[in-house]
N, C-alpha and C. Protein backbone atom coordinates (compact mmCIF):
# COMPACT_ATOMS: atom_id res chain seq x y z
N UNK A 1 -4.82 11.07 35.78
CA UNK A 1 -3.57 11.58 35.25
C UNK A 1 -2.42 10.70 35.73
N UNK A 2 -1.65 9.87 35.27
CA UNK A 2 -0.44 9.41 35.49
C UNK A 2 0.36 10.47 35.71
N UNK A 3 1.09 9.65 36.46
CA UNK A 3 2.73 10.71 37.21
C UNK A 3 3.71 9.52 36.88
N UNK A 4 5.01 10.30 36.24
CA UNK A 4 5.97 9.77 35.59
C UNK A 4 7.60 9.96 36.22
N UNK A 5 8.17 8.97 36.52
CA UNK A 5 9.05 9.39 37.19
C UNK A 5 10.73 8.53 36.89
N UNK A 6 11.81 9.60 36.45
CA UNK A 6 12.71 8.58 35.17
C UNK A 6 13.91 8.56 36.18
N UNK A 7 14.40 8.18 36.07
CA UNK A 7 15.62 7.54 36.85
C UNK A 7 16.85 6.49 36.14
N UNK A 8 17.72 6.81 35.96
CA UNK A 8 19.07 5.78 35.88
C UNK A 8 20.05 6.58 34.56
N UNK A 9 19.77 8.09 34.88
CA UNK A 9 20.54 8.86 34.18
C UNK A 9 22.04 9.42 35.12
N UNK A 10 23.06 9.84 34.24
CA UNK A 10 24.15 9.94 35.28
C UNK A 10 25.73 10.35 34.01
N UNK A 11 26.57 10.03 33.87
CA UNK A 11 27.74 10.24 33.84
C UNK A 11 28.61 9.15 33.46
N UNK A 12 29.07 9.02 31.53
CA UNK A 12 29.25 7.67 31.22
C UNK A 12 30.58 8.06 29.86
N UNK A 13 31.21 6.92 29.61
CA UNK A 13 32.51 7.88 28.49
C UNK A 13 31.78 7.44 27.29
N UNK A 14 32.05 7.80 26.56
CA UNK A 14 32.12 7.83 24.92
C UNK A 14 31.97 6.43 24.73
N UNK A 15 31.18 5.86 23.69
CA UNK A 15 30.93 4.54 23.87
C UNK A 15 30.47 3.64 24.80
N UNK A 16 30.08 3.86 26.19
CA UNK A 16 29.53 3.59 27.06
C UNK A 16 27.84 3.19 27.33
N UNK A 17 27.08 2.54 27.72
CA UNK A 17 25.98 2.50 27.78
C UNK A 17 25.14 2.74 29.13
N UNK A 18 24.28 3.02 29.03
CA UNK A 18 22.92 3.91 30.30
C UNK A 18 21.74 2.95 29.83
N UNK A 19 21.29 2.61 31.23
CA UNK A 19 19.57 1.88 30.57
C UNK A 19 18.62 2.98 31.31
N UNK A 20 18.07 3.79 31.11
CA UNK A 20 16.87 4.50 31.82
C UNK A 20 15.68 3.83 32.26
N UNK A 21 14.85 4.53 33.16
CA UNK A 21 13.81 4.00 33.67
C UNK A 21 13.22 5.19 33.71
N UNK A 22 11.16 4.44 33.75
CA UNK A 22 10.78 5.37 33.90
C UNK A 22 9.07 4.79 34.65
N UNK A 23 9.07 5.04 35.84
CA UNK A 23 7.91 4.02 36.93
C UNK A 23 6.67 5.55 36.57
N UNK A 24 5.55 4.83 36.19
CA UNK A 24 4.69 5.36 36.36
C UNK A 24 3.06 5.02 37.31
N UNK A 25 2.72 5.75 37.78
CA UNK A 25 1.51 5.76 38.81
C UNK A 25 0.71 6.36 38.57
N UNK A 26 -0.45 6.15 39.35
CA UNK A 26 -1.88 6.55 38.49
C UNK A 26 -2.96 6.15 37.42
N UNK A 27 -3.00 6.68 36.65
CA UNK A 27 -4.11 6.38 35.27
C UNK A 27 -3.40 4.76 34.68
N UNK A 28 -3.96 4.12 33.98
CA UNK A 28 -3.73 3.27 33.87
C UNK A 28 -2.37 2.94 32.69
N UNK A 29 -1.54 2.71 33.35
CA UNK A 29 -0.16 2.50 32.27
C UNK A 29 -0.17 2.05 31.06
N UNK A 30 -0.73 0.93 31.31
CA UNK A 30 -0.83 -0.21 30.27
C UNK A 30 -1.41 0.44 28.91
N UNK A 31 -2.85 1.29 28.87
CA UNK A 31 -3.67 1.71 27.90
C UNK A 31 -2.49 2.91 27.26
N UNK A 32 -1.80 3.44 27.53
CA UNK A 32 -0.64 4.60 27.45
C UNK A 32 0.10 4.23 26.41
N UNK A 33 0.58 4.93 25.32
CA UNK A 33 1.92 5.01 24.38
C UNK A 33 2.41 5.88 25.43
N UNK A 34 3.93 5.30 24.87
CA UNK A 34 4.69 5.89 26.42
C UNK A 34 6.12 6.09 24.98
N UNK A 35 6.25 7.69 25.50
CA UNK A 35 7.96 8.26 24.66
C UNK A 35 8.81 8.71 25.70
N UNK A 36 10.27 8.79 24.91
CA UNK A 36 10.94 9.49 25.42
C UNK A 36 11.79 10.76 24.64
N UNK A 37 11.87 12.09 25.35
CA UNK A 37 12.44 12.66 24.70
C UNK A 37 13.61 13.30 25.35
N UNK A 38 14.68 14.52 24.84
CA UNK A 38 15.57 14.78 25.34
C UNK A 38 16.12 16.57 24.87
N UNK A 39 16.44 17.08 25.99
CA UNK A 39 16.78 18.50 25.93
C UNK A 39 18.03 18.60 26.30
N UNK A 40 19.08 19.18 25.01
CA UNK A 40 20.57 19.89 25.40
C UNK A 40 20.37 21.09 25.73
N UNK A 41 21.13 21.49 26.33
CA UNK A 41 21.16 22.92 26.69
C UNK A 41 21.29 23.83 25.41
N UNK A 42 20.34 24.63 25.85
CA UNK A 42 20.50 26.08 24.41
C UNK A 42 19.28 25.13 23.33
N UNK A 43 18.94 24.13 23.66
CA UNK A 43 18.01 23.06 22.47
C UNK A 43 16.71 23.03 22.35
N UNK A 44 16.06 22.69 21.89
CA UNK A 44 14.15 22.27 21.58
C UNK A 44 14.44 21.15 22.35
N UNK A 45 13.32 20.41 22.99
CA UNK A 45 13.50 19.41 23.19
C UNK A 45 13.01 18.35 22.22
N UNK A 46 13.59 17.37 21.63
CA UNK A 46 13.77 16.53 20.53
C UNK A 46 12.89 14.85 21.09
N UNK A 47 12.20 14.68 20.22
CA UNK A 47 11.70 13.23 20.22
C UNK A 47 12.93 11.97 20.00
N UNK A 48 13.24 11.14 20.95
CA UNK A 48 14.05 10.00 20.73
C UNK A 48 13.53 8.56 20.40
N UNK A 49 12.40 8.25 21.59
CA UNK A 49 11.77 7.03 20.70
C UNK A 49 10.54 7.09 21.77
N UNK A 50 9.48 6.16 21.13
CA UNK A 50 8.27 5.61 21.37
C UNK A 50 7.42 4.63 21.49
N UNK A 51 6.97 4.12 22.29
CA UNK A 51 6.17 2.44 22.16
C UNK A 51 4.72 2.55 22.44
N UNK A 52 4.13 1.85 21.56
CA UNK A 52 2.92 1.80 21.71
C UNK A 52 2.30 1.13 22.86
N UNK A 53 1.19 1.41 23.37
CA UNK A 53 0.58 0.43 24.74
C UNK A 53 0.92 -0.81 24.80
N UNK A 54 1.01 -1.52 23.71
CA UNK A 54 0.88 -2.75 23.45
C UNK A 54 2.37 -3.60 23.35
N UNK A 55 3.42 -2.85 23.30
CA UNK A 55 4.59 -2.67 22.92
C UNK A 55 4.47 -2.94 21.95
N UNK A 56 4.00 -3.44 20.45
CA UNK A 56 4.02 -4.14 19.29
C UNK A 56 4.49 -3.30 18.82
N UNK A 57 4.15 -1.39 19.06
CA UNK A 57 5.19 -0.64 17.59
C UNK A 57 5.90 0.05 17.81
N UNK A 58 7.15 0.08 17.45
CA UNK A 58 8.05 1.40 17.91
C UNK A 58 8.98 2.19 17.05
N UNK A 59 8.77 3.13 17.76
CA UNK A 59 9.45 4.22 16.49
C UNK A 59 11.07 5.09 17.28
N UNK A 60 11.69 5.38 16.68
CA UNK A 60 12.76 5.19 16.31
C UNK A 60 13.22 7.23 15.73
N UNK A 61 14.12 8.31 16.66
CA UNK A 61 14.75 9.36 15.94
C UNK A 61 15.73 8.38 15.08
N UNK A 62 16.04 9.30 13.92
CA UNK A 62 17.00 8.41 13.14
C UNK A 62 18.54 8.85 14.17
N UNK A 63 18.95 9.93 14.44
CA UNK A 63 20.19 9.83 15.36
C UNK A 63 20.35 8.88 16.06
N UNK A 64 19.25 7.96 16.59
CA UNK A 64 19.29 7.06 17.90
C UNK A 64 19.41 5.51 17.25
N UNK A 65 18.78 5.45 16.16
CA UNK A 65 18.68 3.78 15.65
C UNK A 65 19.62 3.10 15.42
N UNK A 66 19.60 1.67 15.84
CA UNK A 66 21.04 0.91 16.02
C UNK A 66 21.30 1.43 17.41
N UNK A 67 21.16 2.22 18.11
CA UNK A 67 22.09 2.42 19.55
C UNK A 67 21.11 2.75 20.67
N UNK A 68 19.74 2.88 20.35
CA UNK A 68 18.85 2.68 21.87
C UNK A 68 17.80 2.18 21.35
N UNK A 69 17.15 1.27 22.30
CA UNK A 69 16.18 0.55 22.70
C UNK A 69 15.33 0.73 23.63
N UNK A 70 13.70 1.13 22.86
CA UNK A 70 12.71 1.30 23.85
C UNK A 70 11.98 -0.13 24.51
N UNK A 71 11.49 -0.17 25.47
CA UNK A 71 11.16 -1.48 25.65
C UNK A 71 10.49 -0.88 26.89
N UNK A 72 9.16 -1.66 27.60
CA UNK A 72 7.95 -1.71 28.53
C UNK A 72 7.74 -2.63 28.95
N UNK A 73 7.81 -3.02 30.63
CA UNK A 73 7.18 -3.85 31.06
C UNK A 73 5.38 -3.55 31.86
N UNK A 74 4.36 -3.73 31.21
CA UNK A 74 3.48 -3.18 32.04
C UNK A 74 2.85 -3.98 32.95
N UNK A 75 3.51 -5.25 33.69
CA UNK A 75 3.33 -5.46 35.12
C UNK A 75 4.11 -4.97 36.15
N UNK A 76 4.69 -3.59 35.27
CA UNK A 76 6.02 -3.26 36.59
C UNK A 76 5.53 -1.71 36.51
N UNK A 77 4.47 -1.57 35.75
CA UNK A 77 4.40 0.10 35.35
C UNK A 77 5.53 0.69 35.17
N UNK A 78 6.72 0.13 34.18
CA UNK A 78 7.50 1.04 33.66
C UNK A 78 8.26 0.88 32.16
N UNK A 79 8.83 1.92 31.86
CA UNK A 79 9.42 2.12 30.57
C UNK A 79 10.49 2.00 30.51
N UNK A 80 11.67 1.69 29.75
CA UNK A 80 13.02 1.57 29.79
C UNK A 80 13.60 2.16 28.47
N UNK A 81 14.77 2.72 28.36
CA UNK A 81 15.22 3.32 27.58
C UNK A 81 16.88 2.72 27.38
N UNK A 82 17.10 1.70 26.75
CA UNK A 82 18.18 1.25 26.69
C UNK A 82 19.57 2.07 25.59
N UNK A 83 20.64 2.80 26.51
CA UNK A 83 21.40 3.34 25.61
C UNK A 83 22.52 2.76 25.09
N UNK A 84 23.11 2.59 23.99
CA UNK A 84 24.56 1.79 23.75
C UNK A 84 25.03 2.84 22.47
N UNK A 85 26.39 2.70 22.39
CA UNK A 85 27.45 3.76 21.99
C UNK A 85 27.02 5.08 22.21
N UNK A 86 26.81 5.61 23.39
CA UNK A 86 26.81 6.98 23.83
C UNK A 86 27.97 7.69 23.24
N UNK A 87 27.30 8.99 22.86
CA UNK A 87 28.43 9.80 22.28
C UNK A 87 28.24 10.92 22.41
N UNK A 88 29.15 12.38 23.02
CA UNK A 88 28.89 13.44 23.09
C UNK A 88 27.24 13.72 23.09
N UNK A 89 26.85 13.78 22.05
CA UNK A 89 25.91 14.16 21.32
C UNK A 89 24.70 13.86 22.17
N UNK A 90 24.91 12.91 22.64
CA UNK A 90 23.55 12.56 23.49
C UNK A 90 23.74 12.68 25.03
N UNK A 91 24.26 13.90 25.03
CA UNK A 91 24.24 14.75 26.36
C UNK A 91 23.34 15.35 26.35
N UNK A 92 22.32 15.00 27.58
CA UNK A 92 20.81 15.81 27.28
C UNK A 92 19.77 15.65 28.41
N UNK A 93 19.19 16.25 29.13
CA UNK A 93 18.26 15.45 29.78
C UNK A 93 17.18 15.02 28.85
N UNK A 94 16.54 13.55 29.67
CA UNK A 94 15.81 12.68 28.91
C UNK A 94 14.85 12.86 29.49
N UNK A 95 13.79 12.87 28.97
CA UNK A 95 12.01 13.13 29.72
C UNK A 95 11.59 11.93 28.99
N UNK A 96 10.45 11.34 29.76
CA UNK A 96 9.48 10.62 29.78
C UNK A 96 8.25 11.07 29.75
N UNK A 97 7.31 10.74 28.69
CA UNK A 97 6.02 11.00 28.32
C UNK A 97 5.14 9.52 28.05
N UNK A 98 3.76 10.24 28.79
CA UNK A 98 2.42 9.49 28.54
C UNK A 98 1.66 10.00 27.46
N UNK A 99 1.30 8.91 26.80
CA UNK A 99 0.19 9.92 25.50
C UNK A 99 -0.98 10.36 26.30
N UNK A 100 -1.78 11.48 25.45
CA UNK A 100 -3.01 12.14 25.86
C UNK A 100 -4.20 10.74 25.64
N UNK A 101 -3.77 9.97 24.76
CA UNK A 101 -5.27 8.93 23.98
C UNK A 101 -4.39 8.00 24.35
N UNK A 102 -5.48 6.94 24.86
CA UNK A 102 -5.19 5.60 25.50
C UNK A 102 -5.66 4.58 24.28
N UNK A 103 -4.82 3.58 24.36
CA UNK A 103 -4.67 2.75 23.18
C UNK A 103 -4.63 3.01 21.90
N UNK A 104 -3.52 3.12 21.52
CA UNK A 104 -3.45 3.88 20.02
C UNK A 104 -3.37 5.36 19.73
N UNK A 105 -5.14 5.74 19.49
CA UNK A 105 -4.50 7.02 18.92
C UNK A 105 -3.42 7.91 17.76
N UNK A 106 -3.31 7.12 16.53
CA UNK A 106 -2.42 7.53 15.98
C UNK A 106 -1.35 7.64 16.13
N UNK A 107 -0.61 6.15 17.11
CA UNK A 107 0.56 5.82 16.79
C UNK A 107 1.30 6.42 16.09
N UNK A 108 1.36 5.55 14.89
CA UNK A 108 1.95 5.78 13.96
C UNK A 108 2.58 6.93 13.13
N UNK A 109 1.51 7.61 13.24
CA UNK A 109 1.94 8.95 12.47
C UNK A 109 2.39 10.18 13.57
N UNK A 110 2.06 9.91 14.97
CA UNK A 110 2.20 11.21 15.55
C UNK A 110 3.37 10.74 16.95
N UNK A 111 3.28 9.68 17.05
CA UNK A 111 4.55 9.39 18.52
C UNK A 111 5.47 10.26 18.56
N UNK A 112 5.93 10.88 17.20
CA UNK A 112 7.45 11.94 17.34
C UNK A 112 6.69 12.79 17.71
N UNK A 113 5.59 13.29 18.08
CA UNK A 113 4.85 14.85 18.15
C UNK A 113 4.93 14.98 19.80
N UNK A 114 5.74 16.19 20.27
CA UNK A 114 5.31 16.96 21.52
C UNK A 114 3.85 16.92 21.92
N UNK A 115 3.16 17.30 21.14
CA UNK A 115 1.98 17.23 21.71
C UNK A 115 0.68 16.18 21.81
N UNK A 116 1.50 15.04 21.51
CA UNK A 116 0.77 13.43 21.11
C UNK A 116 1.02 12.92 22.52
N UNK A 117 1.93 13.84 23.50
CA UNK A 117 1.93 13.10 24.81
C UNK A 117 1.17 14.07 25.75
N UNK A 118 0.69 14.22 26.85
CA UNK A 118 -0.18 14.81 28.09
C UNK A 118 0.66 14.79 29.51
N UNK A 119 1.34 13.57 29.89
CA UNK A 119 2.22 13.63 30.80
C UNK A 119 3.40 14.09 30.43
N UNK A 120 4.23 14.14 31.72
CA UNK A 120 5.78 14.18 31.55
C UNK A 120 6.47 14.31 32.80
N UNK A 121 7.44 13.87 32.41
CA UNK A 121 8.41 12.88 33.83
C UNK A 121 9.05 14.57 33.92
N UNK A 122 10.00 14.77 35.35
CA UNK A 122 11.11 15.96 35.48
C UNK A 122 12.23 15.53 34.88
N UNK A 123 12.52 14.49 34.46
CA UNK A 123 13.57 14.64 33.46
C UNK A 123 14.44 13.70 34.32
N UNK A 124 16.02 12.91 33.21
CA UNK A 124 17.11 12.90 34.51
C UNK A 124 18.29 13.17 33.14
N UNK A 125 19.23 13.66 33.94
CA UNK A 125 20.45 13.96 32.87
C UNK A 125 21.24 12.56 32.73
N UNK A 126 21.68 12.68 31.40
CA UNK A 126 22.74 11.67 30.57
C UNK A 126 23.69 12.81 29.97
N UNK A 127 24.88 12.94 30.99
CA UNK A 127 26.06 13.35 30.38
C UNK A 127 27.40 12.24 29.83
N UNK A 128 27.43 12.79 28.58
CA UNK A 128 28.23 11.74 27.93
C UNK A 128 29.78 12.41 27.59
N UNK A 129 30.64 11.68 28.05
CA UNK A 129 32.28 12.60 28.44
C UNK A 129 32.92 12.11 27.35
N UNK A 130 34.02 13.11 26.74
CA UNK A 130 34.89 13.18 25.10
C UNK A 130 36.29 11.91 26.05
């Protein structure tokens, strides 16, 4: 079982940018599609984006495209979540997920799915100020 752990969330103005992290240990990283998702208060928690093991595919909430970037280094065992024009809106804590199926697994069609991941990070907040 990988353990997931996100870090470089915090407190940024309107238009501002956040890069997240997210170091994982354990099961083997590399074989992993690795997402991220995000919970407002009173909210579901919502799929933001996703990369395949391989990094070759990534998918994309449409709220987020054009303004964050998923990206993986897996000699560092970690994930990054690059944010640019933060806006209200993406006040939220951000979780980090491991998929349940190692290499692949239906990418494609299921990365936005809650239940296409098995791990999950405690979260770190991104408050974004008017």
């Amino acid at each position: 079982q990988v353990q997931l752990v996100e870090s470089g969330g915090g407190l940024v103005q309107t238009g501002g940018s956040l890069r997240l992290s997210c170091a994982a240990s354990g099961r083997a990283f590399s074989s992993l599609s690795m997402g991220w998702f995000r919970q407002a208060p009173g909210k579901e928690r919502d799929f933001v984006a996703a990369i395949s093991w391989s990094g070759g595919s990534k998918k994309y909430a449409d709220s987020v495209k054009g303004r964050f970037t998923i990206s993986r280094d897996n000699a560092k065992n970690t994930v990054y979540l690059e944010m640019n024009s933060l806006t209200p809106e993406d006040t939220a804590v951000y979780y980090c997920a491991g998929s349940r199926v190692a290499y692949g697994g239906s990418f494609s069609s299921r990365a936005q799915e809650y239940d296409y991941y098995g791990a999950w990070g405690q979260g770190t907040l991104v408050t974004v100020s008017s």
